[in-house]
C-alpha atoms as a PDB file:
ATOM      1  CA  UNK A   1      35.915  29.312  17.709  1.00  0.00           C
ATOM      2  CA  UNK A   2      39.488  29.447  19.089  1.00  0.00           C
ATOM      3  CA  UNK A   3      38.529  31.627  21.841  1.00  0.00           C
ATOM      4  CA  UNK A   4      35.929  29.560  23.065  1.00  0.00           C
ATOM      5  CA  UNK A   5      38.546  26.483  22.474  1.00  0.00           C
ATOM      6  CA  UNK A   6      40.895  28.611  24.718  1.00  0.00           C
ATOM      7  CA  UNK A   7      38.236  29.743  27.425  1.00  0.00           C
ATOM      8  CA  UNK A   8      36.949  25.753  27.538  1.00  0.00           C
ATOM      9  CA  UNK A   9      40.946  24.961  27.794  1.00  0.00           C
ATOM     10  CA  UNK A  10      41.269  27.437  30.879  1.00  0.00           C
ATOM     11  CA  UNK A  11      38.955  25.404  33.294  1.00  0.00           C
ATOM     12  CA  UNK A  12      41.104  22.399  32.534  1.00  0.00           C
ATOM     13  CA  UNK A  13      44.478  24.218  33.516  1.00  0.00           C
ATOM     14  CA  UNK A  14      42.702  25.753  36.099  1.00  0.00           C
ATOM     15  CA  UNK A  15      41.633  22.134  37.144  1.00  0.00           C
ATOM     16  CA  UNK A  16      45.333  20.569  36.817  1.00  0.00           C
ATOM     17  CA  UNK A  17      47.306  23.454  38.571  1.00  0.00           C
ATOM     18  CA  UNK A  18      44.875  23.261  41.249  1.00  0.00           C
ATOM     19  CA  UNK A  19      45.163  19.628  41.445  1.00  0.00           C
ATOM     20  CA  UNK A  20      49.187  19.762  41.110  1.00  0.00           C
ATOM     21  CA  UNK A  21      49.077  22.331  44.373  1.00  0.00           C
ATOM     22  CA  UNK A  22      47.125  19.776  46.433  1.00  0.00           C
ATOM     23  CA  UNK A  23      48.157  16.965  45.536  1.00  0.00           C
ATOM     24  CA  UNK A  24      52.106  18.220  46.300  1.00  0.00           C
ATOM     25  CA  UNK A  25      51.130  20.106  49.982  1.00  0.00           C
ATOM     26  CA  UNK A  26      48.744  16.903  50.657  1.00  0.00           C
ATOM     27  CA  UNK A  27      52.034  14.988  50.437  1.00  0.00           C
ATOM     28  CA  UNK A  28      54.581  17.539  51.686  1.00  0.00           C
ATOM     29  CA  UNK A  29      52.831  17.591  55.062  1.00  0.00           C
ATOM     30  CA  UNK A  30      51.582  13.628  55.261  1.00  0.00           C
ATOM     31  CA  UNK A  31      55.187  12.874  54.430  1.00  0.00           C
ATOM     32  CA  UNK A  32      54.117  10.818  51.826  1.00  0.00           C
ATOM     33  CA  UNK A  33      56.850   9.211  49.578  1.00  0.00           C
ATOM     34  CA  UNK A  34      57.465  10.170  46.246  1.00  0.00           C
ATOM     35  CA  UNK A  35      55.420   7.967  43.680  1.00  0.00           C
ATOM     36  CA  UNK A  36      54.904   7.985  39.768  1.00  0.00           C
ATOM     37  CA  UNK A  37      52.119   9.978  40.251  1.00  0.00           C
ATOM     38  CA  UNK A  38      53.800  12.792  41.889  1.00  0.00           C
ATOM     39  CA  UNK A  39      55.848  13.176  38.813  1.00  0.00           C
ATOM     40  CA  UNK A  40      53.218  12.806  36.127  1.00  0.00           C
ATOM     41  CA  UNK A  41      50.700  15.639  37.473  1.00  0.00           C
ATOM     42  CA  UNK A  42      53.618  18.667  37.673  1.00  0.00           C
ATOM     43  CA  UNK A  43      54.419  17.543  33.862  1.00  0.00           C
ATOM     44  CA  UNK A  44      50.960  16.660  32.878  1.00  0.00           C
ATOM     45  CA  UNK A  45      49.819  20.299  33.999  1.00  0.00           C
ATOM     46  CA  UNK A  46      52.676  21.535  32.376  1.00  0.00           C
ATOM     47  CA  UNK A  47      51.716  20.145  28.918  1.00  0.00           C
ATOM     48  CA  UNK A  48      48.283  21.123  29.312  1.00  0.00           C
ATOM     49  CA  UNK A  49      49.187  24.813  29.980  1.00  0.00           C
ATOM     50  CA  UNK A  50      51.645  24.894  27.111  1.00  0.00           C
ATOM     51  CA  UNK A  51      48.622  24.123  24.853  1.00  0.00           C
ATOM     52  CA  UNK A  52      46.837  26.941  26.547  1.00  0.00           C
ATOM     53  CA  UNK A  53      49.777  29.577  25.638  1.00  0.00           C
ATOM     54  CA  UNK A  54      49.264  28.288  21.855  1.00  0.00           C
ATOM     55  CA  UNK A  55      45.291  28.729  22.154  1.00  0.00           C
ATOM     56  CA  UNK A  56      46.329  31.733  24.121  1.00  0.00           C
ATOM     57  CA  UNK A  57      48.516  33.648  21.422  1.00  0.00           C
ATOM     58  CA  UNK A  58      46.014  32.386  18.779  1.00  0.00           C
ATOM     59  CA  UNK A  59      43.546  33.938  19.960  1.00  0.00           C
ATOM     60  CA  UNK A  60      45.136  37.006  21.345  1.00  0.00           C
ATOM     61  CA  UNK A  61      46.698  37.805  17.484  1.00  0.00           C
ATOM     62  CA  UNK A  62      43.101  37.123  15.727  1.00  0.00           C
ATOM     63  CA  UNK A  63      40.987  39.068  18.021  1.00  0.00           C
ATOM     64  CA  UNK A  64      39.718  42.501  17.379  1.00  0.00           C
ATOM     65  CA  UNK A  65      41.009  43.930  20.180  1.00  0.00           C
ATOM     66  CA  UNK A  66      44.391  43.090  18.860  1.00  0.00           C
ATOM     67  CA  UNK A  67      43.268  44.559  15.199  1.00  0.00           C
ATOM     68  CA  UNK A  68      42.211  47.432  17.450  1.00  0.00           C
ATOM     69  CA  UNK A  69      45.215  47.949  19.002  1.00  0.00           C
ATOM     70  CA  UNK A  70      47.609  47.646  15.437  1.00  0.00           C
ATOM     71  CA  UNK A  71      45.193  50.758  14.082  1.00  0.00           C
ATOM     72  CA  UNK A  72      44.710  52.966  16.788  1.00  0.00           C
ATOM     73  CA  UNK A  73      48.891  52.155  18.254  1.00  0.00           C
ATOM     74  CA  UNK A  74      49.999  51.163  21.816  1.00  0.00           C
ATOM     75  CA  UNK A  75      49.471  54.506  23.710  1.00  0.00           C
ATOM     76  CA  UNK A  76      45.725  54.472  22.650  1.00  0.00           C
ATOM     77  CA  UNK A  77      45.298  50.915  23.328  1.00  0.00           C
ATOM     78  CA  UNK A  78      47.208  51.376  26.875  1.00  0.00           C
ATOM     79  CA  UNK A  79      44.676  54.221  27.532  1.00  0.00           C
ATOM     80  CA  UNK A  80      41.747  51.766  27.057  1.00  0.00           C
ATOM     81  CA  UNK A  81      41.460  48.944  30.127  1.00  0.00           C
ATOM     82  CA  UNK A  82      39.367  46.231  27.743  1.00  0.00           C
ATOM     83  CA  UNK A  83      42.466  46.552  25.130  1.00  0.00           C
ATOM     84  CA  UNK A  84      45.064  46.738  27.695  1.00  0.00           C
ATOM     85  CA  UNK A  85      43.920  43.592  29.476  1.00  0.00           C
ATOM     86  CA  UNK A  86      43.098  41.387  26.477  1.00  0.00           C
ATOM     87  CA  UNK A  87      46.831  41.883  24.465  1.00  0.00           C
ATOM     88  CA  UNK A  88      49.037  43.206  27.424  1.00  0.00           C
ATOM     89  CA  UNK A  89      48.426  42.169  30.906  1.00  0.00           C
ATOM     90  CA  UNK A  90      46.446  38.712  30.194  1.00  0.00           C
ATOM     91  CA  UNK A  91      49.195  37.263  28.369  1.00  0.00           C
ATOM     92  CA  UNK A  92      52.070  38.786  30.031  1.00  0.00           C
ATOM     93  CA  UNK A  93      50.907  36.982  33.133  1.00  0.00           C
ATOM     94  CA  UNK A  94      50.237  33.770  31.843  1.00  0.00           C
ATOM     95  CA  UNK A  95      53.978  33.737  29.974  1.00  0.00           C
ATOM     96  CA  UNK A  96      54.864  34.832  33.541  1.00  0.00           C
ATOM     97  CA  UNK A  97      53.143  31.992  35.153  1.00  0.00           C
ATOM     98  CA  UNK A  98      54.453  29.513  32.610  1.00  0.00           C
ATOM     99  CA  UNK A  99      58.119  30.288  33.082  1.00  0.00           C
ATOM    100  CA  UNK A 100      57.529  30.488  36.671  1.00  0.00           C
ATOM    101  CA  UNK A 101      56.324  26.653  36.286  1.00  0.00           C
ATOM    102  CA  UNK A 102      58.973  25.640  34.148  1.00  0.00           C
ATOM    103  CA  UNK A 103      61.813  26.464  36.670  1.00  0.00           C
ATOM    104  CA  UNK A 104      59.823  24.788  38.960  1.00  0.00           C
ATOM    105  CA  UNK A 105      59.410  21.866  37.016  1.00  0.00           C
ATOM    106  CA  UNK A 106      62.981  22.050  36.154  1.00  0.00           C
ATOM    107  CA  UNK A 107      64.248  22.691  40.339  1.00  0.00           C
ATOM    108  CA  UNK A 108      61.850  19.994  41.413  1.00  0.00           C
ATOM    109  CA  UNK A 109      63.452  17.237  39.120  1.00  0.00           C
ATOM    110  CA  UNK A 110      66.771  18.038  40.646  1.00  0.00           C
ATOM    111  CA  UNK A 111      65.555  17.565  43.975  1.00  0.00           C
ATOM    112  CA  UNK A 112      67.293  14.815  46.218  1.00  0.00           C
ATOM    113  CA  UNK A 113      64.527  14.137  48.682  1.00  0.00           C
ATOM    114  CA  UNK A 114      60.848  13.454  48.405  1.00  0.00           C
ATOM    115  CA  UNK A 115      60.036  16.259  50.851  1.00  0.00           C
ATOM    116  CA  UNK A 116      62.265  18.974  48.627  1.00  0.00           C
ATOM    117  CA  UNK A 117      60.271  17.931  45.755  1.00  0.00           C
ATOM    118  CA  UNK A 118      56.808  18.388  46.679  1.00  0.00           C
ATOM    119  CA  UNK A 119      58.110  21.500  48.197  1.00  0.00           C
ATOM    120  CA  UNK A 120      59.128  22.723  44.756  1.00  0.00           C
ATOM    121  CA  UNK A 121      55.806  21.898  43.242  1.00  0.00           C
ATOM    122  CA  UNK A 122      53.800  23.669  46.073  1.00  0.00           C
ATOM    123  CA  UNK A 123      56.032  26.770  45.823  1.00  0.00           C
ATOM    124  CA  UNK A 124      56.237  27.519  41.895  1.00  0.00           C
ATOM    125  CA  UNK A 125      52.869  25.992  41.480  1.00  0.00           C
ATOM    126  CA  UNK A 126      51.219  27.515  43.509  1.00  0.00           C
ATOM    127  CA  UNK A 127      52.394  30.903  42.722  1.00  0.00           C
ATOM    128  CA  UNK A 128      51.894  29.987  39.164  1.00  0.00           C
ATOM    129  CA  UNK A 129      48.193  29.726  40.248  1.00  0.00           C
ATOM    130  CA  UNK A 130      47.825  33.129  41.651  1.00  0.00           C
ATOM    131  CA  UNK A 131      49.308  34.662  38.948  1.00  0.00           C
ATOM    132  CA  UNK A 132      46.722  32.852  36.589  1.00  0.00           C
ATOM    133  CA  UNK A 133      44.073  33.963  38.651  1.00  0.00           C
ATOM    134  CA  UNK A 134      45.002  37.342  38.902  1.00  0.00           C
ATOM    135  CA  UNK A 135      45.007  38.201  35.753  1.00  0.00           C
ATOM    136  CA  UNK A 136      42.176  36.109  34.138  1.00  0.00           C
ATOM    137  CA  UNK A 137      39.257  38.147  32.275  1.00  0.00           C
ATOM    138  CA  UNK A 138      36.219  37.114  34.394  1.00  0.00           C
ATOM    139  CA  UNK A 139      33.644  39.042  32.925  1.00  0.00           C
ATOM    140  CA  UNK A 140      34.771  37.668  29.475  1.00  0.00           C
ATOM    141  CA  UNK A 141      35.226  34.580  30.141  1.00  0.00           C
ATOM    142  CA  UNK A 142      32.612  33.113  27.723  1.00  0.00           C
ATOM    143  CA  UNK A 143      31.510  35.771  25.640  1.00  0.00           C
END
């Protein structure tokens, strides 16, 4: 149940940080000022991945890969690439990503200018995006 509840989550971050990325390089190069909007879809994708890292470690410390990993120890689990991406290098880079949003969330409210802002959001955004993608389990996605 939560994994499905965090796989049905991951299109909808997918869908804000996407939208976040546009939206701020849509108004970086049109020059468009800086509007209510701009502000609630950085923070808005923000909350909505937070949620994700609690879905996230939920299901990450309930699945059996992670059972797998607590009998058989780390240097077994590192030697097998299911194990290792499920409980190491899928949530590292999403707890990656999410910091890297957070300081850019952070830097862009500090900004003085509308152009600096979206600028910010494009940046840590959008790397925040590739990281995401990167590292997300395609082939499990919904199994």
């Amino acid at each position: 149940m939560i994994k499905m509840l965090h796989s049905t989550w991951a299109m909808v971050v997918l869908l804000m940080l996407v939208i976040a990325v546009i939206n701020a390089i849509v108004s970086l190069t049109s020059n468009k000022p800086f509007k209510e909007k701009d502000l609630r879809i950085p923070l808005f994708t923000l909350v909505v991945v937070y949620i994700q890292l609690i879905l996230g470690l939920t299901a990450v410390f309930t699945s059996a890969q992670f059972h797998h990993l607590k009998e058989v120890g780390m240097g077994a689990a590192m030697k097998d690439s299911d194990i290792r991406m499920v409980v190491i290098e899928h949530p590292l880079m999403m707890i990656i990503a999410l910091i890297v949003m957070t300081v850019g969330f952070l830097k862009f409210k500090n900004k003085s200018t509308d152009k600096e802002m979206y600028k910010t959001i494009a940046v840590y955004y959008g790397i925040a995006l590739l990281l995401v993608l990167s590292r997300i389990p395609w082939g499990n996605w919904f199994n």
